[in-house]
Protein backbone atom coordinates (compact mmCIF):
# COMPACT_ATOMS: atom_id res chain seq x y z
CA UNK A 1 30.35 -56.70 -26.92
CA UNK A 2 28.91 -53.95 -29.11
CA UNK A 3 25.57 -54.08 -27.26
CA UNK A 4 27.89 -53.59 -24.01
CA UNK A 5 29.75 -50.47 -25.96
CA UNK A 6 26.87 -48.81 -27.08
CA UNK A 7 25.58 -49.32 -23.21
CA UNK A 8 28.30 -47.73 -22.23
CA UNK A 9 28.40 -44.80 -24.32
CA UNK A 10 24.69 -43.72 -24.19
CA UNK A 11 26.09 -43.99 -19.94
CA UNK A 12 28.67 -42.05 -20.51
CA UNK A 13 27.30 -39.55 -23.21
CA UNK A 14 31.19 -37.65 -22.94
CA UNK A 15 30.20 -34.15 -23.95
CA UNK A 16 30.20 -31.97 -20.60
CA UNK A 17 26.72 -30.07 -20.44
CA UNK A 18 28.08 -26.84 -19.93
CA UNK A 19 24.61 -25.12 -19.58
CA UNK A 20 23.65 -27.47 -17.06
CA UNK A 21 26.06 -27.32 -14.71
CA UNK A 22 26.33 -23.63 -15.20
CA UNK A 23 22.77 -23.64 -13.42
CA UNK A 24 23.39 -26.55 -10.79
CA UNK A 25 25.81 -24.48 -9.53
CA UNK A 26 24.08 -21.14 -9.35
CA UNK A 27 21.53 -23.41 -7.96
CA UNK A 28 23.92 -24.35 -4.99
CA UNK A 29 24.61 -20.66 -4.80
CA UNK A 30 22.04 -19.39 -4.09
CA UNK A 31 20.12 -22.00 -2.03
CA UNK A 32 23.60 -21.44 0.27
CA UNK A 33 23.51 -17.75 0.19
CA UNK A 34 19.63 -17.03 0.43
CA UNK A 35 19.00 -15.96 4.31
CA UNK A 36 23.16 -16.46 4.87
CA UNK A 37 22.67 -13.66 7.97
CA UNK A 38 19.89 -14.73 9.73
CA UNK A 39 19.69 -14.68 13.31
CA UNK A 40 23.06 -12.73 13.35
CA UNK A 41 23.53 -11.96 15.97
CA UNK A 42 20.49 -12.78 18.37
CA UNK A 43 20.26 -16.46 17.46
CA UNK A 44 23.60 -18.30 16.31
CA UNK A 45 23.88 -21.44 15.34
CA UNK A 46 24.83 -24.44 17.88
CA UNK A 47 28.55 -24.62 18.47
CA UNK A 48 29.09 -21.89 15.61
CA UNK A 49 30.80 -19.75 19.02
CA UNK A 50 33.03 -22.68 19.36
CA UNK A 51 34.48 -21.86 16.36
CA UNK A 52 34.36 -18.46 15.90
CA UNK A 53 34.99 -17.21 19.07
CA UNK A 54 38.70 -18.67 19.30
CA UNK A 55 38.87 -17.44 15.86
CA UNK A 56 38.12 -14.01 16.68
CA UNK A 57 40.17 -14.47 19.91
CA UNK A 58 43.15 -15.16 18.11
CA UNK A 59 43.08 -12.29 16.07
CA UNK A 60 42.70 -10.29 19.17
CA UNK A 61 45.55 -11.46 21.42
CA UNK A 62 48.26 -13.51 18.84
CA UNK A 63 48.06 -16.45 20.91
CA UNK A 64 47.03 -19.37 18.12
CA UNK A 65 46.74 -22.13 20.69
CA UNK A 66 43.35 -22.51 20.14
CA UNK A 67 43.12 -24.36 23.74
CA UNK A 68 40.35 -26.53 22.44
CA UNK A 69 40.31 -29.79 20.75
CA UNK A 70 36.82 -31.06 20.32
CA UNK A 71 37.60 -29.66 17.18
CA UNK A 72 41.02 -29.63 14.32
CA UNK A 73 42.14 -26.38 14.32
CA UNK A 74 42.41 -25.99 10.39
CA UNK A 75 39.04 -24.31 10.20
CA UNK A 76 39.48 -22.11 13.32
CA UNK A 77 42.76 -21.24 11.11
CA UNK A 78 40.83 -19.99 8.35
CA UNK A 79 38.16 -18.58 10.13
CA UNK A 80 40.88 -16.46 12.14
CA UNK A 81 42.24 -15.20 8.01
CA UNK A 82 38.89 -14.39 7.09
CA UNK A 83 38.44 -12.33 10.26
CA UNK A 84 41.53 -10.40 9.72
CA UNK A 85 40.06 -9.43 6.25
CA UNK A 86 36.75 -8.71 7.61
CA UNK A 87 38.27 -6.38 10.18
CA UNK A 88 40.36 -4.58 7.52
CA UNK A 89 37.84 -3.79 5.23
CA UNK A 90 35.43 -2.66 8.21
CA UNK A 91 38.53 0.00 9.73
CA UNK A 92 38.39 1.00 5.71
CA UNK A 93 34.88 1.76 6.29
CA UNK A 94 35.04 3.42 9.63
CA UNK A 95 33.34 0.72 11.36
CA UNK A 96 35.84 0.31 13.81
CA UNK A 97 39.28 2.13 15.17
CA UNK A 98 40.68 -0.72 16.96
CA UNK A 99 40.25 -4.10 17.70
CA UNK A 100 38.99 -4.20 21.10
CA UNK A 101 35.72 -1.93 18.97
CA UNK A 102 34.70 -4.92 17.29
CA UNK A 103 32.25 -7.62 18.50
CA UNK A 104 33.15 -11.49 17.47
CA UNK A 105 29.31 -11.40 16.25
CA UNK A 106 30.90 -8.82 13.57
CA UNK A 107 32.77 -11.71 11.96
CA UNK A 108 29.77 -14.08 11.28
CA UNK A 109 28.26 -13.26 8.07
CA UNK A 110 31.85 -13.51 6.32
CA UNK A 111 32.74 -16.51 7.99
CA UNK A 112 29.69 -18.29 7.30
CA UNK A 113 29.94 -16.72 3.43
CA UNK A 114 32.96 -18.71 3.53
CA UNK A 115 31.37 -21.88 4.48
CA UNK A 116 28.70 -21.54 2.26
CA UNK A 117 31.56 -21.32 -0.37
CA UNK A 118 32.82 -24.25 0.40
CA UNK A 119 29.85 -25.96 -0.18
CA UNK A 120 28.75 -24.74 -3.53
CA UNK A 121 32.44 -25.76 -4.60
CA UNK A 122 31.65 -29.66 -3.03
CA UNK A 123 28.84 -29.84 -5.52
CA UNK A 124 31.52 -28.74 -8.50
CA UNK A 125 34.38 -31.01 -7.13
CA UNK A 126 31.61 -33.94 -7.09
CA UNK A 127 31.38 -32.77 -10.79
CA UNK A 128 34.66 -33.68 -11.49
CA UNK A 129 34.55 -37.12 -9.89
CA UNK A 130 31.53 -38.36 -11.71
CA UNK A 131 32.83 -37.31 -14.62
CA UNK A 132 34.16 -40.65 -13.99
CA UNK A 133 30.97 -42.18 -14.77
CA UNK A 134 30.14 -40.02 -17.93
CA UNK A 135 28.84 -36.33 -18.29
CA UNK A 136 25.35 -36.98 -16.79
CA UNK A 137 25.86 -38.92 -14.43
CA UNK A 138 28.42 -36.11 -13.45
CA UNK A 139 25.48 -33.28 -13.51
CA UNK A 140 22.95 -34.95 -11.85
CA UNK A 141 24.98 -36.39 -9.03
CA UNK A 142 25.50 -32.52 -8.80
CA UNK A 143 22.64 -31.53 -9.23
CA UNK A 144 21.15 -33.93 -6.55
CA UNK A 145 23.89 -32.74 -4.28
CA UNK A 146 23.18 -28.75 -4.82
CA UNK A 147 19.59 -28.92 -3.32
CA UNK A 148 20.24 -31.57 -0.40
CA UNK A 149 18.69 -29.88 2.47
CA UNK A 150 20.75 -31.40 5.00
CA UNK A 151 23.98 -29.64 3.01
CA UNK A 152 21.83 -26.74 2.21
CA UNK A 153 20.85 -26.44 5.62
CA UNK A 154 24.48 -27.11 7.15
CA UNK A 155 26.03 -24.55 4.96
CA UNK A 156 24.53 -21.61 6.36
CA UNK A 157 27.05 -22.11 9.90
CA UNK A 158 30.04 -21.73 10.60
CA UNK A 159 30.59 -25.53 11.21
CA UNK A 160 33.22 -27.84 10.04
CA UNK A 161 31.37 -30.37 8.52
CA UNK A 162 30.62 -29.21 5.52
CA UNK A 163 34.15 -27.80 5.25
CA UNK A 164 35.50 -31.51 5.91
CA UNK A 165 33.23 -32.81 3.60
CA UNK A 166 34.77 -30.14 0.44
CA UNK A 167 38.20 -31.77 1.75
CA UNK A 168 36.35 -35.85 1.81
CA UNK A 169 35.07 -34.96 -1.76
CA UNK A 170 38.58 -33.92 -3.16
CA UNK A 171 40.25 -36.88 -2.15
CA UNK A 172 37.96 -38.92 -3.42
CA UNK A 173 38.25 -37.11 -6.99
CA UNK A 174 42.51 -37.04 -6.22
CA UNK A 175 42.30 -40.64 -5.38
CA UNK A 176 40.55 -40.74 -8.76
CA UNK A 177 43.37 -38.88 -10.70
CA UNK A 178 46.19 -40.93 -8.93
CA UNK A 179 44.85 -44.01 -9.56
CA UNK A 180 44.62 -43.05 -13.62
CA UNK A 181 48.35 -40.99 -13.58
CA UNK A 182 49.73 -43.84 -11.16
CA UNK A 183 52.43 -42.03 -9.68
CA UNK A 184 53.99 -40.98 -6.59
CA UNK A 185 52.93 -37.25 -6.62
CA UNK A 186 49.42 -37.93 -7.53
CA UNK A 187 49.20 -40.10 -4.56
CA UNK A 188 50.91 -38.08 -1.95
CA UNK A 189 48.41 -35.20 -3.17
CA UNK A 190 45.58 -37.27 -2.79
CA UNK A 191 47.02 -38.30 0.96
CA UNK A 192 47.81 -34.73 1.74
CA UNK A 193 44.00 -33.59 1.11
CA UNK A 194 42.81 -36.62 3.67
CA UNK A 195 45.31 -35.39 5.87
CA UNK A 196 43.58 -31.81 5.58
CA UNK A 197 39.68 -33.18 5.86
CA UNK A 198 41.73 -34.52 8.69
CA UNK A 199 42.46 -31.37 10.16
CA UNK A 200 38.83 -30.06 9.78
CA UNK A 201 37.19 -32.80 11.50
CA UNK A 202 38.53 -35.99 13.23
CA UNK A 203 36.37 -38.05 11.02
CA UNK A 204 37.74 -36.94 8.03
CA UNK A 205 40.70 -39.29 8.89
CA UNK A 206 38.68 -42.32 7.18
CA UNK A 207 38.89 -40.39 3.79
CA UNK A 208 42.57 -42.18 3.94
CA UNK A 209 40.86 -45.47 2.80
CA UNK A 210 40.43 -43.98 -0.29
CA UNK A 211 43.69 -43.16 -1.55
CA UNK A 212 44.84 -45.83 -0.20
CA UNK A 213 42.42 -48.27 -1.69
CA UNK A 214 43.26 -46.53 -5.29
CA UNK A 215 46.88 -46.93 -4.73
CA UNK A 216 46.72 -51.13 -4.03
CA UNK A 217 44.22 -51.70 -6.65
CA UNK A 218 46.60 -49.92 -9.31
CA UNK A 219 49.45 -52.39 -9.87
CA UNK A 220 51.55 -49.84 -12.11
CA UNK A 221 51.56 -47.53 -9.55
CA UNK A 222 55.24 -45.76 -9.37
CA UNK A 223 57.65 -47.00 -8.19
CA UNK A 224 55.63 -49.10 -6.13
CA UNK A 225 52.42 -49.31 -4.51
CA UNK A 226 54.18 -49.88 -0.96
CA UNK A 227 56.42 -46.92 -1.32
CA UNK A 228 52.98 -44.76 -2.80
CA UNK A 229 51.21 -45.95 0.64
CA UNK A 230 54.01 -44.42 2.69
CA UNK A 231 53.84 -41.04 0.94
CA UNK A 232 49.99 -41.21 0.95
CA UNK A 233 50.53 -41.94 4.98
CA UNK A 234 53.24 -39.56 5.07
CA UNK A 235 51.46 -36.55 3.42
CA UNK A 236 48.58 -36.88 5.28
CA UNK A 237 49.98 -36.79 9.07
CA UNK A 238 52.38 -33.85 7.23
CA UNK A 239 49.77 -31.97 6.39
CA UNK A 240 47.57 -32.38 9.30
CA UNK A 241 50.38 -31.55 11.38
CA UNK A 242 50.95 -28.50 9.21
CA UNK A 243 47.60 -27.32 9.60
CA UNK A 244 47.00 -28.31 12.96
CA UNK A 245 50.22 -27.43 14.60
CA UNK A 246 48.88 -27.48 18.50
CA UNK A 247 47.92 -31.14 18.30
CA UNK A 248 51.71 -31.83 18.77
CA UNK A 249 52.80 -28.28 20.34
CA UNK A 250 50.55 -28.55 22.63
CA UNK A 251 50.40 -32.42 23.62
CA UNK A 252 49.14 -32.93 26.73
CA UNK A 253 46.08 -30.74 26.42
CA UNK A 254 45.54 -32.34 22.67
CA UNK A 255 45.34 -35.88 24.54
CA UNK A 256 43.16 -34.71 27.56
CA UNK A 257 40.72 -33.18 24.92
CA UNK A 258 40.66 -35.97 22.60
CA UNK A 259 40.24 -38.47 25.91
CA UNK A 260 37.29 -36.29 26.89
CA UNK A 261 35.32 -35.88 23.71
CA UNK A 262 36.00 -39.78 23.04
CA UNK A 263 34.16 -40.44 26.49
CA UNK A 264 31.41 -38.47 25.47
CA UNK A 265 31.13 -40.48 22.30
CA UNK A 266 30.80 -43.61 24.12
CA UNK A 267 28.45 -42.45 27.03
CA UNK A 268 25.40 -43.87 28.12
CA UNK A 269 22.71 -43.71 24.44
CA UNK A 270 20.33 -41.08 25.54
CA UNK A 271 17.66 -42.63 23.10
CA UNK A 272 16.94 -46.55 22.77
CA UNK A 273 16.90 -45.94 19.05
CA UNK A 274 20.07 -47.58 16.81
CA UNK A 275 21.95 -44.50 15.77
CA UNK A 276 21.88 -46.58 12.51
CA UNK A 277 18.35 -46.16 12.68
CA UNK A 278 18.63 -42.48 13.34
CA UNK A 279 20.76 -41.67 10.55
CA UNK A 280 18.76 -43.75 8.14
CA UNK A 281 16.08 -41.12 9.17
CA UNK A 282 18.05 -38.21 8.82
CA UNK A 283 18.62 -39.53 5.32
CA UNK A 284 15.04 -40.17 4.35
CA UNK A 285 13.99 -37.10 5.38
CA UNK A 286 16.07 -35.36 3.52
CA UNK A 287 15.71 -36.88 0.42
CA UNK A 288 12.22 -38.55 0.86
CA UNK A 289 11.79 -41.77 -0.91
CA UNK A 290 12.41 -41.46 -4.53
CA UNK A 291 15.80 -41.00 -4.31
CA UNK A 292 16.02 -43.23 -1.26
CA UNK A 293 15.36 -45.90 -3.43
CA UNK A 294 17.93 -44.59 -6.43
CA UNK A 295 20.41 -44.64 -3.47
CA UNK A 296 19.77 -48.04 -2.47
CA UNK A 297 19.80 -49.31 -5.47
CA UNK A 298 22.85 -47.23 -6.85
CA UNK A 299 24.86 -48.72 -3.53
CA UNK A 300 23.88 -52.41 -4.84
CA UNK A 301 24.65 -51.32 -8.10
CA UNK A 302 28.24 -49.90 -7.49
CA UNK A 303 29.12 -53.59 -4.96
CA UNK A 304 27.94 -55.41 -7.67
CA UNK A 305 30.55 -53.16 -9.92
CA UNK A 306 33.39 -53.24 -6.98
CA UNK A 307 33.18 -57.29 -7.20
CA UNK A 308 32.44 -57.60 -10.93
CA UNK A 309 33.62 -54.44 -13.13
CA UNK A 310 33.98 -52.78 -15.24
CA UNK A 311 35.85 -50.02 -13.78
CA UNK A 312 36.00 -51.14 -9.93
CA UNK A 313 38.50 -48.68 -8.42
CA UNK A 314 35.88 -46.20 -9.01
CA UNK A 315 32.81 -48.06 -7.48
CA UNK A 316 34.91 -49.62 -4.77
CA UNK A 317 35.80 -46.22 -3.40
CA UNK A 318 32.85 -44.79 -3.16
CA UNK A 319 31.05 -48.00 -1.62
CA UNK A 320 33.88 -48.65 0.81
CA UNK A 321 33.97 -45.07 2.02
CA UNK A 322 30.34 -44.68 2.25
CA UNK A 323 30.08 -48.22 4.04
CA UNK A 324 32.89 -47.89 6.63
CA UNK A 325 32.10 -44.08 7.41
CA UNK A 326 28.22 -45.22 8.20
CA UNK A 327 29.82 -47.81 10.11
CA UNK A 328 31.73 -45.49 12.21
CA UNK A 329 29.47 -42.58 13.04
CA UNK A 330 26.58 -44.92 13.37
CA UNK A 331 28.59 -46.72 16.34
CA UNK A 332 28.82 -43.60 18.18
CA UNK A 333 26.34 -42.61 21.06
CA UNK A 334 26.39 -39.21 20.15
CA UNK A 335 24.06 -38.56 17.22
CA UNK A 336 23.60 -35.61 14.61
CA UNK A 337 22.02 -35.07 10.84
CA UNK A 338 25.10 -33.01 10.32
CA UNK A 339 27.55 -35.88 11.19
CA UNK A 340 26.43 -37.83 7.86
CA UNK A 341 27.83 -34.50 5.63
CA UNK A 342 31.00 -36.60 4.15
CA UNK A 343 28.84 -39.33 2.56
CA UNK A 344 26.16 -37.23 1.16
CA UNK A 345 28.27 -36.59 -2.25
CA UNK A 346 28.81 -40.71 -2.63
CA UNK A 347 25.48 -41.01 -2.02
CA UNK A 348 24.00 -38.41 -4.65
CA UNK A 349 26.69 -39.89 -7.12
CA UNK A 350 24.91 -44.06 -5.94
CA UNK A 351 22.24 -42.40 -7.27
CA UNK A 352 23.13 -40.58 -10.53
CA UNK A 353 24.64 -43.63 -11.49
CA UNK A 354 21.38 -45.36 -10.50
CA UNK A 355 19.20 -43.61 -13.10
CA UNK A 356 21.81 -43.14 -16.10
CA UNK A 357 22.48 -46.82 -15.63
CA UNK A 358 19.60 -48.57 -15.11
CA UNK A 359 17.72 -46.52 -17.88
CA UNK A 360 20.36 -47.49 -19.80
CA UNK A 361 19.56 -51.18 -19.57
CA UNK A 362 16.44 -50.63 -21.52
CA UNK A 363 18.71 -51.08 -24.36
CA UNK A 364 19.01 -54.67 -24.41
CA UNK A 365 14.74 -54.31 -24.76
CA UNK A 366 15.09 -51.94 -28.20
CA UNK A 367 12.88 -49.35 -26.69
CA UNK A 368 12.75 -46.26 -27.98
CA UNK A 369 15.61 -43.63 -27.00
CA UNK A 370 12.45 -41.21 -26.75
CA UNK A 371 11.19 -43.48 -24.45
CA UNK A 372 14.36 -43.24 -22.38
CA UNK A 373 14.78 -40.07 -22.20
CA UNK A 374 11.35 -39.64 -21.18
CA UNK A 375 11.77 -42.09 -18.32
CA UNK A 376 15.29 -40.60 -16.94
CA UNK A 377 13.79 -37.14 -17.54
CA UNK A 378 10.70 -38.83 -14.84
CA UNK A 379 13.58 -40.08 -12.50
CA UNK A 380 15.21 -36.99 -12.09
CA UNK A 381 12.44 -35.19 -11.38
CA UNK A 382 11.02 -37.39 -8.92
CA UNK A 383 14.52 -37.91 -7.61
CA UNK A 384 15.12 -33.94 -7.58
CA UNK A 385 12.09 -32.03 -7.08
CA UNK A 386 10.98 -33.43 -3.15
CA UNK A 387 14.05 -32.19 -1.69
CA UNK A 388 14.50 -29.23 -3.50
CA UNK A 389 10.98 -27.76 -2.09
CA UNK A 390 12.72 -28.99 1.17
CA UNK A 391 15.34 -26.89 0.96
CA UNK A 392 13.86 -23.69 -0.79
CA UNK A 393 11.05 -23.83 2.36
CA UNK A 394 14.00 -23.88 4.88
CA UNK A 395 15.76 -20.55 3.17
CA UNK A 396 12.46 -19.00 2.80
CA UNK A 397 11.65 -19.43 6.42
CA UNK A 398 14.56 -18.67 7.05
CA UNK A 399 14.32 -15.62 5.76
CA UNK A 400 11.18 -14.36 7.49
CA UNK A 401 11.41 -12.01 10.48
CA UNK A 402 11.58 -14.56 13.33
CA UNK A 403 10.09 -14.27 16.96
CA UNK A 404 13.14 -14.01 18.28
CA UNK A 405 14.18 -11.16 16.17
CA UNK A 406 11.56 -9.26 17.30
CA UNK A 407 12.46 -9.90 21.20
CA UNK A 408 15.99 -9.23 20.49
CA UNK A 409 14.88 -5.79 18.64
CA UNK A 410 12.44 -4.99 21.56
CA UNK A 411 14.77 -5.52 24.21
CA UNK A 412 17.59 -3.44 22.78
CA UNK A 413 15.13 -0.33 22.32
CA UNK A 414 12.96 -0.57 25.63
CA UNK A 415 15.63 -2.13 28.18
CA UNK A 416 18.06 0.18 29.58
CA UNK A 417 21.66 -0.94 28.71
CA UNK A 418 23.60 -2.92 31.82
CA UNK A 419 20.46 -4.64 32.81
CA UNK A 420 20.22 -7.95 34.13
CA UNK A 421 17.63 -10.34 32.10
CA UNK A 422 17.51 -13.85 32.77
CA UNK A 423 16.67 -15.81 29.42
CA UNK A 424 15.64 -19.74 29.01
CA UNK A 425 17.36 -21.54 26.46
CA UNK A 426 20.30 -20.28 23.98
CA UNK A 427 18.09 -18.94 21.34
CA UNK A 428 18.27 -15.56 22.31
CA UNK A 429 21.37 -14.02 22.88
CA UNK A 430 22.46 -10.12 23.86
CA UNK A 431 24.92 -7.59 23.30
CA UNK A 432 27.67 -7.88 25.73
CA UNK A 433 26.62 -4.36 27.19
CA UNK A 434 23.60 -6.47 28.82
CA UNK A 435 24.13 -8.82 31.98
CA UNK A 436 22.13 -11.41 30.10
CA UNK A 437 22.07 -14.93 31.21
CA UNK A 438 21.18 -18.18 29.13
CA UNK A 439 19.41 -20.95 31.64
CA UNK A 440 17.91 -24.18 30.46
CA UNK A 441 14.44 -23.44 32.62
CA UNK A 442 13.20 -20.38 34.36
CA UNK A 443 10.89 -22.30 36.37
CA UNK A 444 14.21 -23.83 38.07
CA UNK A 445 15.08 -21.00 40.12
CA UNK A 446 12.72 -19.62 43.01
CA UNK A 447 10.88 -16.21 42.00
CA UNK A 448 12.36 -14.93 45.04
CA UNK A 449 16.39 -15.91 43.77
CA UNK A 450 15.63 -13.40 41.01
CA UNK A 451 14.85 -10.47 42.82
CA UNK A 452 17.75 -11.21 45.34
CA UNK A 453 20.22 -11.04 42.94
CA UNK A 454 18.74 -8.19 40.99
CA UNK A 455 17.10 -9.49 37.96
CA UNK A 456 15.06 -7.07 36.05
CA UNK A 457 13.74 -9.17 33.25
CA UNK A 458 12.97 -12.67 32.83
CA UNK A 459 12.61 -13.77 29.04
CA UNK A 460 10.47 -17.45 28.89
CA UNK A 461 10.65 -19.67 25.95
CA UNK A 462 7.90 -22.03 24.50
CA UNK A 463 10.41 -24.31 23.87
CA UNK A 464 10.52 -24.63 27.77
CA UNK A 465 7.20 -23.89 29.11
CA UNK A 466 5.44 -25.22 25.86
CA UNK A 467 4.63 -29.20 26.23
CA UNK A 468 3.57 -28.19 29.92
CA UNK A 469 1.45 -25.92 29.49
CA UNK A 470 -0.18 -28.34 26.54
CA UNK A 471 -0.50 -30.81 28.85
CA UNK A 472 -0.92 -30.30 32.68
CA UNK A 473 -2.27 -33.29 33.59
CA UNK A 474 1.09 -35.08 32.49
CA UNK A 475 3.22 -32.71 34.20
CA UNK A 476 1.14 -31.16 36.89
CA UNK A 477 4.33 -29.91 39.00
CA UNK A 478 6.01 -28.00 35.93
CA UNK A 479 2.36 -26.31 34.50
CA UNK A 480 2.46 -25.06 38.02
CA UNK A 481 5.62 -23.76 38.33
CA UNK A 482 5.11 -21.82 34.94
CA UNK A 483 1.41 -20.64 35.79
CA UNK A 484 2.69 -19.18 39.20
CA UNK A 485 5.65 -17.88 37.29
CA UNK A 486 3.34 -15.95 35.08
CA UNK A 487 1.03 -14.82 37.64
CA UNK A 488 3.13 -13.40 39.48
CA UNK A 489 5.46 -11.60 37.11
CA UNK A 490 4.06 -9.00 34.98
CA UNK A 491 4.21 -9.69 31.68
CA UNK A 492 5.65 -6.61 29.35
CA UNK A 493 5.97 -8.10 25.59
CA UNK A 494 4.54 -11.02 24.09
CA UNK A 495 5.55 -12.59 20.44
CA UNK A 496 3.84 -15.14 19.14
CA UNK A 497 4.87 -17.17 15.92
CA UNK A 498 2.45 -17.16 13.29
CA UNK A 499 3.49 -17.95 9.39
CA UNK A 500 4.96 -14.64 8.76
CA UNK A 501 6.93 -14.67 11.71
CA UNK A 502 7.91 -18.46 12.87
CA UNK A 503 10.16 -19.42 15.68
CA UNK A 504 9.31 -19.96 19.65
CA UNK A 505 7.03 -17.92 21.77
CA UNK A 506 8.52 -15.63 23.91
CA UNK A 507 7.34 -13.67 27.18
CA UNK A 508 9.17 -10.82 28.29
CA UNK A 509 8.31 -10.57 32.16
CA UNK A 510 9.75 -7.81 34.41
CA UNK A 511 10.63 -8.59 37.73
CA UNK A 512 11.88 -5.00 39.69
CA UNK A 513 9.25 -2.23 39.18
């Protein structure tokens, strides 16, 4: 028993590092801030106008149907706030005199600020919950979580899933807290937040599991654990209702929407790869292999714990919700890095708990605590360093003046205003005062469609015309198409990536002399 205490402690090590988490989170800052604005607002994010453009709409008109429901409405809600305070302070300014002046790309650097907000704050509310497992633990479960590229990445849009993974994060730690004060409050709190990740993103619903869990394995829970699960229940559909009003106001539309995204969920797998498998990828690439493995063998650590103890509400939550929420996602045929968000905190906490633990184990051999510290000093570095070059590379590329900056600044100084310019892909976008048009393939259309309907510029991606015109032989009809296309279009502007200036090639051909 007093080898097991002294285990324990050296685990736990109580006294908060204040230091340390003072730079984890200026770490998670800044890797969230750095290059916040680019491609504002020539190249947005995909299915950042979803959101913002019913936020901005809202503002606009008063109507706060948001007449869409492949999303909750609770971010759109907050989006909508943030917009009214962005316009405010730009009428202060003088940007603007009314409304109708401002453009909904206007909104996007404070909207994605806020985002980026909310995902600093995940790494300090994972903090909190691993204090659970002892002060270092706590830090570098943090610390692992602040330079995650995948959250890094996913922070800079205005997206809701990092959003619903702040609101998956807090229930877990409220789950925490309920299940140690073991009464009816603490639980409906903890229900109230799942009802909220809820509201962000559908998925969020399985972040129920966890209060839930905390309230049935906590026999002293007040004034009983039945009547805690119906105010867990009942404070989650509250506040999800509360938050996301139109889902009942609104009914039939709510249903259609819901029956719609859910078929494309389950449509025909446009890949013969597992999603599983996918993921799994995702995941490795993120975090490459040394903390891979302190995942893996933090998750066999903490079912081990769930089955065994000591302390199993703790482990059980965060291997249950990380197990089922795989489970889920991985089942559907529609497949994104950015859909694994919510699990990312359990898993950077599997493998905290990984290193502190398993170093700790050396114990039992009476080696050295120099020797330790040495090793768990090795483990976090190797566990730390590969994605945090990851994600510094991304915001410093980021950052860099991208091809499609320099089209979109080009354009807006040589190209008379009202033109019509026919663009492939949706990485370039234009001021409304332009008759622009996004296509997936110029080649698509005959030359001769173009002029007809007045075209004077034709903007042509690598991203389209690229693999074709690498390899002919394989596609001998496109290269064709594209080769014509060029040959008979003058060609006005060229940009070519190069290391200063990354992104897609683009060709800027004019069609009307």
């Amino acid at each position: 028993m007093k080898i097991i205490e002294r285990e324990w402690r050296e685990a736990a090590d109580l006294r908060q590092p204040r230091v340390g988490l003072a730079l984890t989170l200026l770490a998670a800052v800044l890797l969230r801030f750095w290059a916040l604005g680019q491609g504002i607002p020539y190249m947005l994010g995909v299915d950042e106008p979803e959101v913002m453009d019913r936020a901005v709409r809202m503002i606009k008109t008063g109507d706060f149907n948001p007449h869409f429901f492949d999303y909750p409405s609770l971010y759109i809600y907050v989006q909508s706030a943030v917009s009214v305070a962005r316009f405010l302070f730009g009428a202060v300014r003088g940007e603007w005199s009314s409304l109708a002046a401002a453009a909904t790309t206007d909104f996007y650097l404070w909207a994605r600020a806020v985002t980026a907000l909310l995902g600093a704050a995940t790494v300090g509310v994972l903090y909190l919950g691993g204090l659970r497992w002892g002060a270092r633990t706590a830090l570098l479960a943090a610390a692992l979580l602040a330079v995650m590229p995948l959250h890094v990445r996913e922070s800079h849009y205005v997206l809701t899933d990092v959003p619903a993974t702040f609101f998956v994060t807090l229930t877990f730690v409220l789950s925490l807290r309920a299940h140690e004060r073991s009464t009816i409050a603490s639980f409906a709190l903890a229900g109230a937040v799942a009802g909220l990740a809820t509201a962000t993103k559908y998925t969020g619903a399985i972040a129920l599991v966890m209060p839930l869990l905390a309230c049935w394995m906590t026999p002293s829970a007040r004034p009983s654990r039945f009547v805690a699960s119906l105010a867990i229940v009942g404070a989650c559909g509250a506040a999800f209702l509360l938050t996301a009003p139109y889902t009942f106001l609104d009914l039939p539309t709510f249903l259609n929407g819901f029956a719609k995204l859910a078929a494309v969920y389950r449509s025909t797998p446009v890949t013969t790869v597992p999603p599983a498998i996918t993921y799994l990828k995702h995941l490795y690439n993120a975090w490459h292999w040394p903390a891979a493995l302190l995942v893996i063998g933090g998750l066999v650590l903490g079912i081990v714990r769930g089955i065994r103890g000591p302390a199993r509400v703790k482990w059980t939550l965060v291997v249950v919700f990380t197990l089922l929420y795989y489970w889920f996602v991985s089942r559907q045929t529609l497949v994104y890095g950015r859909y694994l968000l919510p699990i990312v905190p359990f898993l950077a906490l599997l493998a905290a708990a990984a290193i502190v633990s398993g170093v700790s184990q050396l114990r039992r051999y009476e080696i050295p605590r120099s020797v330790r510290n040495a090793l768990t000093v090795t483990l976090v570095l190797l566990a730390i360093a590969p994605p945090a070059y990851t994600s510094i590379s991304f915001d410093a590329n980021a950052a860099r003046t991208w091809t499609t900056q320099q089209a979109y600044e080009w354009i807006t100084r040589q190209v008379p205003r009202g033109s019509k310019i026919t663009i492939e892909t949706r990485a370039l976008l234009l001021p409304a005062d332009y008759r622009a048009e996004n296509v997936t393939q110029l080649r698509l259309t005959p030359l001769e469609s173009y002029a007809a309907s007045s075209t004077d510029y034709l903007v042509a991606s690598s991203q389209c015309y690229g693999p074709y015109l690498d390899e002919p032989q394989k596609y001998p009809a496109e290269y064709g198409d594209y080769v014509r296309l060029f040959r008979q279009v003058p060609e006005v502007a060229r940009f070519t990536p190069s290391k200063e200036h990354p992104g897609p090639e683009l060709r800027i051909l004019k069609v009307k002399p």
